[in-house]
Protein backbone atom coordinates (compact mmCIF):
# COMPACT_ATOMS: atom_id res chain seq x y z
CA UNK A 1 37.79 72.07 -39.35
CA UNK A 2 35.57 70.68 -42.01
CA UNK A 3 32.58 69.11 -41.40
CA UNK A 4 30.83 66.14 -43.11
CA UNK A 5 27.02 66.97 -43.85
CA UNK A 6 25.18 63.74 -44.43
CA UNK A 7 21.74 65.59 -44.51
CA UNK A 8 21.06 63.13 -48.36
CA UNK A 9 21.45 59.96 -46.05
CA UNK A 10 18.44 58.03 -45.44
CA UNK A 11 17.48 54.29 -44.37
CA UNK A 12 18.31 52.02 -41.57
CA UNK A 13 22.58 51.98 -40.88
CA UNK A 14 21.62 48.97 -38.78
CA UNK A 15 21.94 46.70 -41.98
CA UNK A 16 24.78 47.95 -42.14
CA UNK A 17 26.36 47.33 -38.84
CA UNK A 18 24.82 43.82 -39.29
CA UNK A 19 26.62 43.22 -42.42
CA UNK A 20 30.01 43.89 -40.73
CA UNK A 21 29.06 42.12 -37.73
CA UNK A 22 28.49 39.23 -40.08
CA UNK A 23 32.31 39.42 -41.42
CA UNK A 24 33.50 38.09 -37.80
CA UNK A 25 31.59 34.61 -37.64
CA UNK A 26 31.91 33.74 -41.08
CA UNK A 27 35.54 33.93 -41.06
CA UNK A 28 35.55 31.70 -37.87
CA UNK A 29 32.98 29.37 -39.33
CA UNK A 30 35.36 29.22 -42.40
CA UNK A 31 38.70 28.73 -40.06
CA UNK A 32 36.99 25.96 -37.80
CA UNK A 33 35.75 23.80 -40.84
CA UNK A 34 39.31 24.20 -42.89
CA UNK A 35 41.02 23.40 -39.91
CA UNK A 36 38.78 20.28 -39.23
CA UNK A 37 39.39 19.11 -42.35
CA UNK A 38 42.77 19.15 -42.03
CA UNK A 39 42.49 17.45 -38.41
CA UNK A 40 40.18 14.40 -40.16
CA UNK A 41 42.79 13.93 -43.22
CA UNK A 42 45.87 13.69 -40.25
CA UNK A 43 44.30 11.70 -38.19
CA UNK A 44 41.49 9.82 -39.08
CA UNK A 45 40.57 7.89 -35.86
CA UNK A 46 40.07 10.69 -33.84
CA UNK A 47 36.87 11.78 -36.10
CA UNK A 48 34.67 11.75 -33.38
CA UNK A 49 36.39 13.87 -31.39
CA UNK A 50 37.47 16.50 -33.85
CA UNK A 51 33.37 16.43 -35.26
CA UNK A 52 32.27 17.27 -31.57
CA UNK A 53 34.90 20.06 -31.33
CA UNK A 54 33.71 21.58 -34.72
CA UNK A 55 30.37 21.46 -34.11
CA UNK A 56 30.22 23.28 -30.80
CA UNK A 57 32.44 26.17 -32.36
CA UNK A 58 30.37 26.41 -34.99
CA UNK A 59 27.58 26.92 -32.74
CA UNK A 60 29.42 29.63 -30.40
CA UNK A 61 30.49 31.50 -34.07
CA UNK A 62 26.63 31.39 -35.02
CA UNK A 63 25.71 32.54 -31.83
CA UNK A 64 27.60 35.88 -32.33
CA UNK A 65 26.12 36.30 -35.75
CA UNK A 66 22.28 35.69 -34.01
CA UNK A 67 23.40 38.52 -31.37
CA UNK A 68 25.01 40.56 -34.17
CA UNK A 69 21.52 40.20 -35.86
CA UNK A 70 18.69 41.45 -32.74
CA UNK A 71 21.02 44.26 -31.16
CA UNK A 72 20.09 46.43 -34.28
CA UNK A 73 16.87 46.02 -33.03
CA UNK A 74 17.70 46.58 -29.27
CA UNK A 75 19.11 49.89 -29.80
């Protein structure tokens, strides 16, 4: 079996981690707003509703980036 030395590897992997963490909300941010947009162009009277809904998932997606952000510096 061969094995990988990585002895020439220094600084933090948590930046890293947080970087692909990051990949995960911003493609959900990006999903909810396009999708939104759509939902305001096909049917315009509901805008209050479909607003609302958007904001509070982009909330819950920003929340996972803010967790994906201090576990680094839990563990």
């Amino acid at each position: 079996m061969s094995q990988i030395l990585a002895e020439g590897v220094t600084g933090s992997l948590s930046s890293v981690g947080y970087g692909l963490a990051a990949i995960g909300p911003g493609v959900g941010v990006g999903i909810i707003f396009g999708n939104g947009t759509q939902a305001l162009a096909r049917q315009p009277e509901a805008a209050g509703l479909i607003r609302a809904n958007q904001i509070l998932g982009f909330a819950f997606c920003e929340a996972l980036a803010l967790i994906g952000l201090v576990m680094p510096f839990v563990y």
